[in-house]
PDB file of N, CA and C in Angstrom:
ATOM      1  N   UNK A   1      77.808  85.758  78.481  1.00  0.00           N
ATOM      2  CA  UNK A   1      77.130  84.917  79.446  1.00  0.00           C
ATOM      3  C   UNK A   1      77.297  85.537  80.840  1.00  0.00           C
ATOM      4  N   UNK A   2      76.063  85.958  81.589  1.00  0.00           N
ATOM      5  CA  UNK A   2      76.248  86.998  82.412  1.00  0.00           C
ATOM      6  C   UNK A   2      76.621  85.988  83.582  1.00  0.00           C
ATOM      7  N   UNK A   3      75.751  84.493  83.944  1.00  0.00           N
ATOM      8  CA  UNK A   3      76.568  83.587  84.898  1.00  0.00           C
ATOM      9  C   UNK A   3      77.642  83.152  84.815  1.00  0.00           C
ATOM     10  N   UNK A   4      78.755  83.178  83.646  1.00  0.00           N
ATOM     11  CA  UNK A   4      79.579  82.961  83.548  1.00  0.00           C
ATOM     12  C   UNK A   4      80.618  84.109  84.304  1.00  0.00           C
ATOM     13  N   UNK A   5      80.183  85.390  83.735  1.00  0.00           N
ATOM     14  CA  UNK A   5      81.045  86.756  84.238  1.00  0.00           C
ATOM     15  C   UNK A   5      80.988  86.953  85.800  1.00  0.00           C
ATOM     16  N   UNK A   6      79.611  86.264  86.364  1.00  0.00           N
ATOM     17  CA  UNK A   6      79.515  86.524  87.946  1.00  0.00           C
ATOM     18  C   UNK A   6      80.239  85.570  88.562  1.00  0.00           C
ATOM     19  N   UNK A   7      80.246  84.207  88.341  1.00  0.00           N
ATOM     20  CA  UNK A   7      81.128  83.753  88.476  1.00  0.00           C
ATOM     21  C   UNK A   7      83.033  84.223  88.834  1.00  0.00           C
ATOM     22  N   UNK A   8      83.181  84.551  87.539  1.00  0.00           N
ATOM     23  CA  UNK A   8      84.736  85.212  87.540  1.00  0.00           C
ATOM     24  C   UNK A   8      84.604  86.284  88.304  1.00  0.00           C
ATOM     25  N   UNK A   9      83.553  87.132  88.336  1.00  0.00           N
ATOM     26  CA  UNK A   9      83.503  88.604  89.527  1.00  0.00           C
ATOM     27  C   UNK A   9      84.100  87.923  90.867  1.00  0.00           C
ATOM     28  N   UNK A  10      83.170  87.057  91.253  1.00  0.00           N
ATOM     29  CA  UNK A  10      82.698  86.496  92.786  1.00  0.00           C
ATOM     30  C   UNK A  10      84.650  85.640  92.947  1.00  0.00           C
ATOM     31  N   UNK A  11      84.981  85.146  91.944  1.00  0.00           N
ATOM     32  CA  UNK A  11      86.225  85.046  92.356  1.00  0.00           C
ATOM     33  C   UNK A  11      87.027  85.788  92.574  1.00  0.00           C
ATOM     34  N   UNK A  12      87.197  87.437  91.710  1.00  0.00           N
ATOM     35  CA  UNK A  12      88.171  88.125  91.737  1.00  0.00           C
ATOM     36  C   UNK A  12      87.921  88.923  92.651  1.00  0.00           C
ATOM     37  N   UNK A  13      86.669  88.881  93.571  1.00  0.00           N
ATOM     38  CA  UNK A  13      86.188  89.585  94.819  1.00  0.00           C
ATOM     39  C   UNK A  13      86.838  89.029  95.958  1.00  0.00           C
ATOM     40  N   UNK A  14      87.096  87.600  95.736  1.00  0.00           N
ATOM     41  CA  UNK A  14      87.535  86.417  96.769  1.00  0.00           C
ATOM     42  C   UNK A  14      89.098  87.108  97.036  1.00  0.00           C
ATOM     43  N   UNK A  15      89.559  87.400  96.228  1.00  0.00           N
ATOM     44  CA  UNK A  15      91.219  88.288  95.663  1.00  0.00           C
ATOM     45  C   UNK A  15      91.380  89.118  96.172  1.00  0.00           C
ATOM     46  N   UNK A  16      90.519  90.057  95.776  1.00  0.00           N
ATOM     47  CA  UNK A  16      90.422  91.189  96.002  1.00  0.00           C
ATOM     48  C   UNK A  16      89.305  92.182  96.492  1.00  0.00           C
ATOM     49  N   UNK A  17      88.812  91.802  97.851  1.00  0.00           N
ATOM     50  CA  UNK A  17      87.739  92.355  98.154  1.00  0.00           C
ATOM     51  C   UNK A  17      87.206  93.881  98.242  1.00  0.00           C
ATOM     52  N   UNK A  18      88.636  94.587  98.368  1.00  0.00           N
ATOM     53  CA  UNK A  18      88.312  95.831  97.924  1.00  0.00           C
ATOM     54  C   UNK A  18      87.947  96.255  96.322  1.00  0.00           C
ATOM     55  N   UNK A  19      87.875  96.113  95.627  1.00  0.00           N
ATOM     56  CA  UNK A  19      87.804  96.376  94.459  1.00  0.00           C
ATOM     57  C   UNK A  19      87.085  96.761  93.837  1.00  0.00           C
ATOM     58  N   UNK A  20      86.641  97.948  93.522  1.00  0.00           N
ATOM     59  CA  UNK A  20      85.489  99.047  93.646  1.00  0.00           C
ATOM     60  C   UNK A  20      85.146  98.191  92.202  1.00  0.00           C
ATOM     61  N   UNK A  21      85.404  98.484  91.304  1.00  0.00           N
ATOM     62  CA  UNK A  21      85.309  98.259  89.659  1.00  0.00           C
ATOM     63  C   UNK A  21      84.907  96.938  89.684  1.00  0.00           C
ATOM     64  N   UNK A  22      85.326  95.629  90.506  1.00  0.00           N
ATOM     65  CA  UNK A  22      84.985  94.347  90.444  1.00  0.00           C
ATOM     66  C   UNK A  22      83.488  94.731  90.826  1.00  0.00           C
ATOM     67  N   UNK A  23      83.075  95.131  91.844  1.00  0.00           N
ATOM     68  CA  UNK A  23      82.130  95.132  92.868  1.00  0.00           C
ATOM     69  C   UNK A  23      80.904  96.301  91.371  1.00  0.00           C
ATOM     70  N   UNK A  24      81.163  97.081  90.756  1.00  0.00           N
ATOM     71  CA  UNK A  24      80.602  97.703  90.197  1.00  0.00           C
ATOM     72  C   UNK A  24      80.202  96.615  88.690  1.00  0.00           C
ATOM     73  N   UNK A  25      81.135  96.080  88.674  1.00  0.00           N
ATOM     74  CA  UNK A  25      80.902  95.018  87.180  1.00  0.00           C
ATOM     75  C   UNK A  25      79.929  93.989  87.630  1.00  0.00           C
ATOM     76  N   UNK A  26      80.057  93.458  89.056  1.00  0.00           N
ATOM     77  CA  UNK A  26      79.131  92.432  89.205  1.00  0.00           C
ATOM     78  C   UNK A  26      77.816  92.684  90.176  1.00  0.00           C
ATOM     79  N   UNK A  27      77.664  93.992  90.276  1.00  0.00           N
ATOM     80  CA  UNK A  27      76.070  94.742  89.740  1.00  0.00           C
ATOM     81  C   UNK A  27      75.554  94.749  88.580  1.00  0.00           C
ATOM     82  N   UNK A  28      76.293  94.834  87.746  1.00  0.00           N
ATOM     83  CA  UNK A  28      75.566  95.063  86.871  1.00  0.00           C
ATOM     84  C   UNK A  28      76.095  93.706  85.788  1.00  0.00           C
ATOM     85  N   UNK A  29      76.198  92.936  86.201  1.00  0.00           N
ATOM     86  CA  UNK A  29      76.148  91.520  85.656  1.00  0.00           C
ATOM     87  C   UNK A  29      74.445  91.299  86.763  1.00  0.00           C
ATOM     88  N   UNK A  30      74.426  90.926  87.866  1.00  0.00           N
ATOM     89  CA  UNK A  30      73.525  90.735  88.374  1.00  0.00           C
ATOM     90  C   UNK A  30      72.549  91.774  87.965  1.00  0.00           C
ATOM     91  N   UNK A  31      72.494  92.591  87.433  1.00  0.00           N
ATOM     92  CA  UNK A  31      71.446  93.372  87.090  1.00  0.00           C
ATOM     93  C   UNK A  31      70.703  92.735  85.853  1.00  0.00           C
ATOM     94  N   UNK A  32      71.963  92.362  85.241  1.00  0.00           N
ATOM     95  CA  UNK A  32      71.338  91.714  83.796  1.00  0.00           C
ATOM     96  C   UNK A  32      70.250  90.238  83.685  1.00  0.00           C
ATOM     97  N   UNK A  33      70.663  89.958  84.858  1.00  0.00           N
ATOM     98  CA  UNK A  33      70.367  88.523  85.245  1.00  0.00           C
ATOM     99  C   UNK A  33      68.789  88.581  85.762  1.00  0.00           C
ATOM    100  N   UNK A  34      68.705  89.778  86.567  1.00  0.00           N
ATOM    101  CA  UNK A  34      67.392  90.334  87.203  1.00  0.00           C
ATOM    102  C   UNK A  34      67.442  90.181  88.716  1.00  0.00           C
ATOM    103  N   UNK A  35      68.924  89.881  88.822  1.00  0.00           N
ATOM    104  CA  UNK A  35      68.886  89.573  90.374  1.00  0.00           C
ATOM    105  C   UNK A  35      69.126  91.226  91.114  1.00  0.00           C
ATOM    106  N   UNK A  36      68.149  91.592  91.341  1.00  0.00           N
ATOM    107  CA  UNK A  36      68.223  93.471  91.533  1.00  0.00           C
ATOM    108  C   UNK A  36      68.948  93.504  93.522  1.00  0.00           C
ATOM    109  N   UNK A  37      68.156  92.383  94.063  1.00  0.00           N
ATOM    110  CA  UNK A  37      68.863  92.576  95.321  1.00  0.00           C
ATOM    111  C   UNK A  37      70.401  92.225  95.521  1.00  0.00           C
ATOM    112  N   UNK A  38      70.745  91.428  94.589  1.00  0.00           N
ATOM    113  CA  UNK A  38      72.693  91.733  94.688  1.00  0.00           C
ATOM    114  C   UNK A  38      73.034  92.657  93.642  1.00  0.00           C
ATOM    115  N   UNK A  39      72.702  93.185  92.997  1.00  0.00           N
ATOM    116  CA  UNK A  39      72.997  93.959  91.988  1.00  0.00           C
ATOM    117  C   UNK A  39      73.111  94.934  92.996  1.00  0.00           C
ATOM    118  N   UNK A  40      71.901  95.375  93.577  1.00  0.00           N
ATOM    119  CA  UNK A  40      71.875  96.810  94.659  1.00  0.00           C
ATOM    120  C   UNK A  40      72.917  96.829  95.684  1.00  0.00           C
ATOM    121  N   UNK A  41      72.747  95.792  95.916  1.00  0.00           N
ATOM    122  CA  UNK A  41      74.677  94.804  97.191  1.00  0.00           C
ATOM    123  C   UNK A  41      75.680  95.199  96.514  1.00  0.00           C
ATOM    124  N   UNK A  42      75.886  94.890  95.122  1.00  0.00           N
ATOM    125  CA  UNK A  42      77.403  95.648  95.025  1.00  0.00           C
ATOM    126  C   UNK A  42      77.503  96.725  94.365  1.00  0.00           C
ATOM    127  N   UNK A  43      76.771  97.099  94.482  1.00  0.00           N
ATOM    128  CA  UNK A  43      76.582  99.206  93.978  1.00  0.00           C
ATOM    129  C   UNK A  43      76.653  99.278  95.031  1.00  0.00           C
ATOM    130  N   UNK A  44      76.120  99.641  96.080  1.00  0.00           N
ATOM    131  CA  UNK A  44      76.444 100.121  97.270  1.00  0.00           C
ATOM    132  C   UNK A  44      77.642  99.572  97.753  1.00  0.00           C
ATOM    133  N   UNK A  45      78.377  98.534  97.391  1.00  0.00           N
ATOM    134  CA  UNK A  45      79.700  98.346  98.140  1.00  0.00           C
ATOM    135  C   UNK A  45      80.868  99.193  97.035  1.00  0.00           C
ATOM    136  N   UNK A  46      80.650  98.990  95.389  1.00  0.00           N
ATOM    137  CA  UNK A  46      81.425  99.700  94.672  1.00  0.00           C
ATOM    138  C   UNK A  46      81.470 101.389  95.239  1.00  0.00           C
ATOM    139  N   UNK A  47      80.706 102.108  95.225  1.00  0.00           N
ATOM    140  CA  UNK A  47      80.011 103.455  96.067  1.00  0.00           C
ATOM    141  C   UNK A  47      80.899 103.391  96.804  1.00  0.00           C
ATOM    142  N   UNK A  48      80.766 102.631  98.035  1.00  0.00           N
ATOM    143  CA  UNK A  48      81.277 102.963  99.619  1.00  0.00           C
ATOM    144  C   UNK A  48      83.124 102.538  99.322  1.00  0.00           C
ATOM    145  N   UNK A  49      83.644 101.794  98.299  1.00  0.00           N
ATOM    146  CA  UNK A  49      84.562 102.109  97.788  1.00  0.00           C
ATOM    147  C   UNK A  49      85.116 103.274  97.283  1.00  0.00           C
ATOM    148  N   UNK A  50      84.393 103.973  96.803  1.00  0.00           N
ATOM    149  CA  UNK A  50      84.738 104.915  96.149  1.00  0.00           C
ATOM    150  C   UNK A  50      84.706 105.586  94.714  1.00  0.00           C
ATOM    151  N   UNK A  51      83.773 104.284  93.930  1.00  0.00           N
ATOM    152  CA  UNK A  51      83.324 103.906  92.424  1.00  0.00           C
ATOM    153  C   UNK A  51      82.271 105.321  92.117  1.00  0.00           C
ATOM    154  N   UNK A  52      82.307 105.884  91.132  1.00  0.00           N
ATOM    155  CA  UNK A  52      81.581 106.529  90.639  1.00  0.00           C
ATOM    156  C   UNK A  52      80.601 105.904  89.434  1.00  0.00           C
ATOM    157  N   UNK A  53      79.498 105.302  90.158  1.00  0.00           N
ATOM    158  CA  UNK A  53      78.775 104.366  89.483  1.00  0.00           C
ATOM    159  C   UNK A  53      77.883 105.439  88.647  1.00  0.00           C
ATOM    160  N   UNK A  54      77.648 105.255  87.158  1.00  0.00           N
ATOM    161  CA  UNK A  54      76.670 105.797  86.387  1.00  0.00           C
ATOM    162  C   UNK A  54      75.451 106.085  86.527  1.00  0.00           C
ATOM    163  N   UNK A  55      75.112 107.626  86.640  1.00  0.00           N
ATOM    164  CA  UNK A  55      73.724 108.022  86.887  1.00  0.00           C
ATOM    165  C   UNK A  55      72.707 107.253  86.610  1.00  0.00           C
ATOM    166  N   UNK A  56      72.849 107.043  85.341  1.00  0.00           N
ATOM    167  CA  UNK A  56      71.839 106.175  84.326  1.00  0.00           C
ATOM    168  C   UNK A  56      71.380 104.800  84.962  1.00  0.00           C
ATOM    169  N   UNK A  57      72.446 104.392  85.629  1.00  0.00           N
ATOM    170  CA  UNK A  57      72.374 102.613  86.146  1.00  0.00           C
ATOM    171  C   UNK A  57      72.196 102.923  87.591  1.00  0.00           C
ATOM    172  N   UNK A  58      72.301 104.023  88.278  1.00  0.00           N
ATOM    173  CA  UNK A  58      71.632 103.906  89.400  1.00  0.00           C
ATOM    174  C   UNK A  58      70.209 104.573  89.681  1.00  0.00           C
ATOM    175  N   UNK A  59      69.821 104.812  88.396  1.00  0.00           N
ATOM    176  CA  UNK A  59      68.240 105.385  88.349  1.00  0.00           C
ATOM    177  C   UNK A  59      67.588 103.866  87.898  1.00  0.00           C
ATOM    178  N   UNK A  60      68.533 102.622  87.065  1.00  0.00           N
ATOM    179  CA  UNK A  60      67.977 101.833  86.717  1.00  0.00           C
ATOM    180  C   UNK A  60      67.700 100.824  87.989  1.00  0.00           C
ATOM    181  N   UNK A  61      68.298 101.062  88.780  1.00  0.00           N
ATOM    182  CA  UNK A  61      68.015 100.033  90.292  1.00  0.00           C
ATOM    183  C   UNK A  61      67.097 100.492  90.901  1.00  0.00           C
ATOM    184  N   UNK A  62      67.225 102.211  90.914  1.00  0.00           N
ATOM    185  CA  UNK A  62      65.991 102.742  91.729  1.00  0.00           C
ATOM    186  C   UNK A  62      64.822 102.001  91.351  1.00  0.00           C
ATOM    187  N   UNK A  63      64.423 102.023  89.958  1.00  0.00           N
ATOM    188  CA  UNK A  63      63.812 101.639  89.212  1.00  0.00           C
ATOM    189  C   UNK A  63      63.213 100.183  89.589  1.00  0.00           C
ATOM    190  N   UNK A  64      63.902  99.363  90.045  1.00  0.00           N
ATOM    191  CA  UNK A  64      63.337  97.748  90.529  1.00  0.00           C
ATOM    192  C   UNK A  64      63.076  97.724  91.641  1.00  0.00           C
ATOM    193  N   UNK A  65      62.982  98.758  92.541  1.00  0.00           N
ATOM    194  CA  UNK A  65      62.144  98.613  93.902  1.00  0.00           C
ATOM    195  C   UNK A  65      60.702  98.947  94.085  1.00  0.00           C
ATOM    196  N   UNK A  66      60.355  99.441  92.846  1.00  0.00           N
ATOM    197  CA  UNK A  66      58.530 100.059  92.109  1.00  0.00           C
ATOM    198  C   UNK A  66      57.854  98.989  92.629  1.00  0.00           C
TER     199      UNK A  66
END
């Protein structure tokens, strides 16, 4: 249940706001959801952390600005 997982993200962000891997999981929970403009919000914050986010899933965001 992907609202369930964003949920628990958005808390453990509350925790821990640095947290590259939180911030990368709940992209792509919001990705699943179709919400592409926070999905793209925390790829770019996982990134500017320091996350080495998957080629594949950042061709798939490119992908929702068509």
């Amino acid at each position: 249940n992907f609202n369930e997982a964003i949920k628990l993200f958005q808390k453990a962000i509350t925790i821990d706001p640095g947290s590259a891997l939180t911030h990368n999981a709940l992209s792509m929970a919001y990705y699943n959801i179709k919400n592409y403009d926070l999905a793209i919000k925390h790829c770019d914050k996982a990134i500017q952390l320091g996350y080495r986010v998957s080629p594949k899933f950042l061709e798939s965001l490119k992908n929702t600005k068509k």
